[in-house]
N, C-alpha and C. Protein backbone atom coordinates (compact mmCIF):
# COMPACT_ATOMS: atom_id res chain seq x y z
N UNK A 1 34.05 16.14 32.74
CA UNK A 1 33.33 15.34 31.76
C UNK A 1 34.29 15.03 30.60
N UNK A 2 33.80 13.68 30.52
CA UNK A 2 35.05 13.59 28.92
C UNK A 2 34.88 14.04 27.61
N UNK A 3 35.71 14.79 26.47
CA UNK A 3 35.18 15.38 25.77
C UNK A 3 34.13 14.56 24.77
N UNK A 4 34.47 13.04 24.46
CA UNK A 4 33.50 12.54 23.56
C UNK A 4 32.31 12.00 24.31
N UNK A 5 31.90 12.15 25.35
CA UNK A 5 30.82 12.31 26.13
C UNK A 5 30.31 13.79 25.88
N UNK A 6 30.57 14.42 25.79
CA UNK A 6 30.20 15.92 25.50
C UNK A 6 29.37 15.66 24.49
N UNK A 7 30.85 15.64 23.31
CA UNK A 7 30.09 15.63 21.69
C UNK A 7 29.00 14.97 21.63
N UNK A 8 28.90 13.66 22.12
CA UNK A 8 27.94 12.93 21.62
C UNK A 8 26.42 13.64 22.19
N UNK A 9 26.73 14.33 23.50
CA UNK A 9 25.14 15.03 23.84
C UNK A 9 25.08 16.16 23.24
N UNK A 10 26.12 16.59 22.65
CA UNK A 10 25.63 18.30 21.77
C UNK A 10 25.22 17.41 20.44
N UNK A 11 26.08 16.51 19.77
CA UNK A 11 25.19 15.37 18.83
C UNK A 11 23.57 15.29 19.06
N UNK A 12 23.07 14.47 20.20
CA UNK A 12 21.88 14.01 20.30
C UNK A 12 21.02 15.26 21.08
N UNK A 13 21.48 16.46 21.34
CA UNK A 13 20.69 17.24 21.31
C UNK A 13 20.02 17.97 20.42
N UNK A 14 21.31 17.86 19.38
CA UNK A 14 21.01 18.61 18.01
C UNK A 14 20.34 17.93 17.02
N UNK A 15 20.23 16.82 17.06
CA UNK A 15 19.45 15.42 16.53
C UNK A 15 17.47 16.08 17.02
N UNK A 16 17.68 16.21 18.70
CA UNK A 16 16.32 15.81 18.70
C UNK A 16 15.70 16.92 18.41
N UNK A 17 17.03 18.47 18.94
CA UNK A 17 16.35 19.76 18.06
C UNK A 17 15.24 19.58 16.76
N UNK A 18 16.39 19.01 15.62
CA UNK A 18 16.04 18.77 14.35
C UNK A 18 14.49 18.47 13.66
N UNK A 19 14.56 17.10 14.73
CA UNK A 19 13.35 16.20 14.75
C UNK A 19 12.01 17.17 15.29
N UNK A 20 12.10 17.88 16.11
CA UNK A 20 11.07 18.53 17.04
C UNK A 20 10.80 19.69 15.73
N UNK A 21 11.90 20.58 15.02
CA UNK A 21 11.35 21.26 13.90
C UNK A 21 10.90 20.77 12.96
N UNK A 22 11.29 19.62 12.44
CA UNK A 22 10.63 18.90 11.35
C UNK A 22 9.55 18.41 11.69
N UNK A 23 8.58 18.13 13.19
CA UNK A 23 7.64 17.52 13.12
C UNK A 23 6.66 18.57 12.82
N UNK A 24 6.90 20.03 13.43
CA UNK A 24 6.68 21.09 13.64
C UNK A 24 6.16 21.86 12.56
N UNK A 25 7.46 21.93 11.50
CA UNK A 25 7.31 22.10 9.86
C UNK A 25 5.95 21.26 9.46
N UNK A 26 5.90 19.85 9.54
CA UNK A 26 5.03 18.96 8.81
C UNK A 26 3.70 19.18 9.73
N UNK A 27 3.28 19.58 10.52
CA UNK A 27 2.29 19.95 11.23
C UNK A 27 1.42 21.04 10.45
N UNK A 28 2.83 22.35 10.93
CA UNK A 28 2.51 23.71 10.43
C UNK A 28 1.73 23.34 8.60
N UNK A 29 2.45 22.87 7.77
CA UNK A 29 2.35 22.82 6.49
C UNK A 29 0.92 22.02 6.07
N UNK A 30 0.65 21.00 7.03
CA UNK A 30 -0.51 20.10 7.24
C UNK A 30 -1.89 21.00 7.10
N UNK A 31 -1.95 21.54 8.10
CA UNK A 31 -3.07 22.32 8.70
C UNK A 31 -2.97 23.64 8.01
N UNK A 32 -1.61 24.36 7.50
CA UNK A 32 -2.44 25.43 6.77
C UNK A 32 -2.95 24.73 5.24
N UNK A 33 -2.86 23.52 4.53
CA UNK A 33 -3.09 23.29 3.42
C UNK A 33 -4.58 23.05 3.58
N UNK A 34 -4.54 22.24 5.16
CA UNK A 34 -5.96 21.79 4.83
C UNK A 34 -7.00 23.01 5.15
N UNK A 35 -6.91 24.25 6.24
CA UNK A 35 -7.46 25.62 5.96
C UNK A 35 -7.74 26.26 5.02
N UNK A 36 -6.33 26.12 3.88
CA UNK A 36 -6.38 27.02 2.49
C UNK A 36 -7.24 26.10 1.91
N UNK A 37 -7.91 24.95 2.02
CA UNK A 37 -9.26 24.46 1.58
C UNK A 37 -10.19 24.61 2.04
N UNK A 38 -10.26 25.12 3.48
CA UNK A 38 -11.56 26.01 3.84
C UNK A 38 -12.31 24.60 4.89
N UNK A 39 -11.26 24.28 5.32
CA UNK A 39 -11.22 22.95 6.21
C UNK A 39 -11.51 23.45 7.57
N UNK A 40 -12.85 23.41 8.50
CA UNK A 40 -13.29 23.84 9.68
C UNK A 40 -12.34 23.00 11.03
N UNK A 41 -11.91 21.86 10.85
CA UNK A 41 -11.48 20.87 11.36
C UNK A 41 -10.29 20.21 10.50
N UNK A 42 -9.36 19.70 11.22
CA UNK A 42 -8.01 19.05 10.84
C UNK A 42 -8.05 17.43 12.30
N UNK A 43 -8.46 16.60 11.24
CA UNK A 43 -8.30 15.06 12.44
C UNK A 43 -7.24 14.19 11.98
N UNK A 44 -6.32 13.73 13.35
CA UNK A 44 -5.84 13.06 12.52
C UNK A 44 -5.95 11.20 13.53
N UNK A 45 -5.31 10.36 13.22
CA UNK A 45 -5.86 9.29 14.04
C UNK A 45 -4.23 8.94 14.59
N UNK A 46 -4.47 8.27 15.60
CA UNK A 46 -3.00 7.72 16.23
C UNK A 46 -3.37 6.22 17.35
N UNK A 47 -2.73 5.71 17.31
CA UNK A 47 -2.69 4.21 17.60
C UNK A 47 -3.24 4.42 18.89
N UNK A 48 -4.02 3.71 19.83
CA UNK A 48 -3.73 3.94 21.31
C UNK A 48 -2.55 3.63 22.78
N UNK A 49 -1.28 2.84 21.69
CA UNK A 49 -0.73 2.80 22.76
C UNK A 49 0.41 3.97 22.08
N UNK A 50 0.20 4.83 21.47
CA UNK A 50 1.40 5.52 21.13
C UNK A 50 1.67 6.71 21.58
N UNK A 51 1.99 6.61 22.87
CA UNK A 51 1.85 7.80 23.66
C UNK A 51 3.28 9.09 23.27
N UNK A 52 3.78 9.00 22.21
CA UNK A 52 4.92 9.51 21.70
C UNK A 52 4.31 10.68 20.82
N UNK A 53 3.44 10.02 19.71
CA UNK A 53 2.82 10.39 18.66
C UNK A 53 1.98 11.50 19.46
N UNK A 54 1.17 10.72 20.47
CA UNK A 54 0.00 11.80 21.17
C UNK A 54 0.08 12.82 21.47
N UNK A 55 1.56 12.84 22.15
CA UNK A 55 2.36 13.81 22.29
C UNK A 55 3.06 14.94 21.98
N UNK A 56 2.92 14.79 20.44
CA UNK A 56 3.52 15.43 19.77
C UNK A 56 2.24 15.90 19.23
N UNK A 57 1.20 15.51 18.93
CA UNK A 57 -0.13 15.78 18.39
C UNK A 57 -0.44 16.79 19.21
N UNK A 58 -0.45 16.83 20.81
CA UNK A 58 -0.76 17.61 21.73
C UNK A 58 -0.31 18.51 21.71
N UNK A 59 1.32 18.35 21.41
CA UNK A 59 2.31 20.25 21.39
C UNK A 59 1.71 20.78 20.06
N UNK A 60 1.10 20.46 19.12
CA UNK A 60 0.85 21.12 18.07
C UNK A 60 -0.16 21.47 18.07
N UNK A 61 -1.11 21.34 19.28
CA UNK A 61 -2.41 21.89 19.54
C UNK A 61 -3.84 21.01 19.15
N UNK A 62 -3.43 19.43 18.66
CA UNK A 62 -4.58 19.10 18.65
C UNK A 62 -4.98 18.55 19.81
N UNK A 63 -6.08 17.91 19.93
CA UNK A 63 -7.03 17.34 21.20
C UNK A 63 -7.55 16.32 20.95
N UNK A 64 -7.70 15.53 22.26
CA UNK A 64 -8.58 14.09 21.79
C UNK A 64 -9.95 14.24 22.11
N UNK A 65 -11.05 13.64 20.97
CA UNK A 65 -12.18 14.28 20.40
C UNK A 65 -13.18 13.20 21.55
N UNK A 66 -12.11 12.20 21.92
CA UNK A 66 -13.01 11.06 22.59
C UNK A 66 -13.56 9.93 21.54
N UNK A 67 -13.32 10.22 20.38
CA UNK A 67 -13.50 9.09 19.09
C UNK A 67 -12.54 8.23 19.19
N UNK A 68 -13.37 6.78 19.10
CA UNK A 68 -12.40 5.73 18.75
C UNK A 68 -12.76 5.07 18.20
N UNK A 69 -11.98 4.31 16.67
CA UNK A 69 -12.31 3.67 15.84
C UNK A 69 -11.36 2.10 16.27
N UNK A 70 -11.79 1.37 15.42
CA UNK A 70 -11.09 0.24 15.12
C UNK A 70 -9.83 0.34 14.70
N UNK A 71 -8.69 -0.29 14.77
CA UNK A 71 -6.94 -0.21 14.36
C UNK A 71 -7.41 -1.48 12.78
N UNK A 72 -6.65 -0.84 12.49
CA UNK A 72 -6.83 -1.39 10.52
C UNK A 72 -6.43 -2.34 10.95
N UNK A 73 -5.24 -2.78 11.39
CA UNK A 73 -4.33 -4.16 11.84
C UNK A 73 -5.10 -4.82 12.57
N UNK A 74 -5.25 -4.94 13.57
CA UNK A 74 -6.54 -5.70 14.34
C UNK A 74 -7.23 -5.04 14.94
N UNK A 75 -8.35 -4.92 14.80
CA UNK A 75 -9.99 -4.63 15.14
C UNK A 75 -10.04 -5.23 16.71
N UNK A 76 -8.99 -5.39 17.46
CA UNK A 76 -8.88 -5.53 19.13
C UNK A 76 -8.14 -4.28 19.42
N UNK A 77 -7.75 -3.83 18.69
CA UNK A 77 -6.85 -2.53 19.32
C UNK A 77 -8.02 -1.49 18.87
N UNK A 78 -7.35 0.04 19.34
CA UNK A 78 -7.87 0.58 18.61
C UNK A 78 -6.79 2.32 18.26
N UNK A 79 -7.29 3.17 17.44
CA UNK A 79 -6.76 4.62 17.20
C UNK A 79 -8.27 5.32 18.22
N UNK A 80 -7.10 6.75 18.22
CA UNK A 80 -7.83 7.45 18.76
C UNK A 80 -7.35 8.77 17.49
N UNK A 81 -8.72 9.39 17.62
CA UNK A 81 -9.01 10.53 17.03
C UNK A 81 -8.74 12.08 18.03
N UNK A 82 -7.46 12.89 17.20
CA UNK A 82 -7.04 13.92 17.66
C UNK A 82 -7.53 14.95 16.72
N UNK A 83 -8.35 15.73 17.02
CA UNK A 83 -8.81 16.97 15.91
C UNK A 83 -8.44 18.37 16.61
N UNK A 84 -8.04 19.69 15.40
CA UNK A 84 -7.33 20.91 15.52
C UNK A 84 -8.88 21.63 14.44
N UNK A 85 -9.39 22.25 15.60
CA UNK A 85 -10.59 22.99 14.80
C UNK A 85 -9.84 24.57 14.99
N UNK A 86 -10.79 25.14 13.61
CA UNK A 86 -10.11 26.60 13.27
C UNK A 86 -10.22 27.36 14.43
């Protein structure tokens, strides 16, 4: 393997490391603020084609509630509702 083929995947591994703790952090920090308010439920909404977001909603333990609202942008799309009960 060539070495700047290397670097660049210990680069973009360490990139997506990063990203995966920081979403992780902002999750963690999310949900205990909204608990330390005595919050039974934590919802949050995500687009329906954003299967990235969902995803990441999912490793952090929330679930889809089966709620779907209207998308602010156009009222033809829609969000779906992911909620993390205590």
């Amino acid at each position: 393997m060539e070495r700047g083929v290397r670097a660049a995947e210990q680069q973009t591994f360490a990139k997506l490391t990063y990203k995966a703790r920081l979403i992780k952090a902002m999750f963690d920090a999310g949900v205990s603020w909204a608990w330390g308010r005595g919050a039974e439920r934590v919802r949050l909404l995500v687009h329906e084609d954003n299967e990235r977001a969902q995803g990441a909603y999912r490793k952090a333990g929330f679930r889809p509630s089966g709620v779907r609202v209207p998308f602010v942008k156009d009222a033809a799309q829609n969000e779906l509702e992911f909620v993390l009960d205590r």
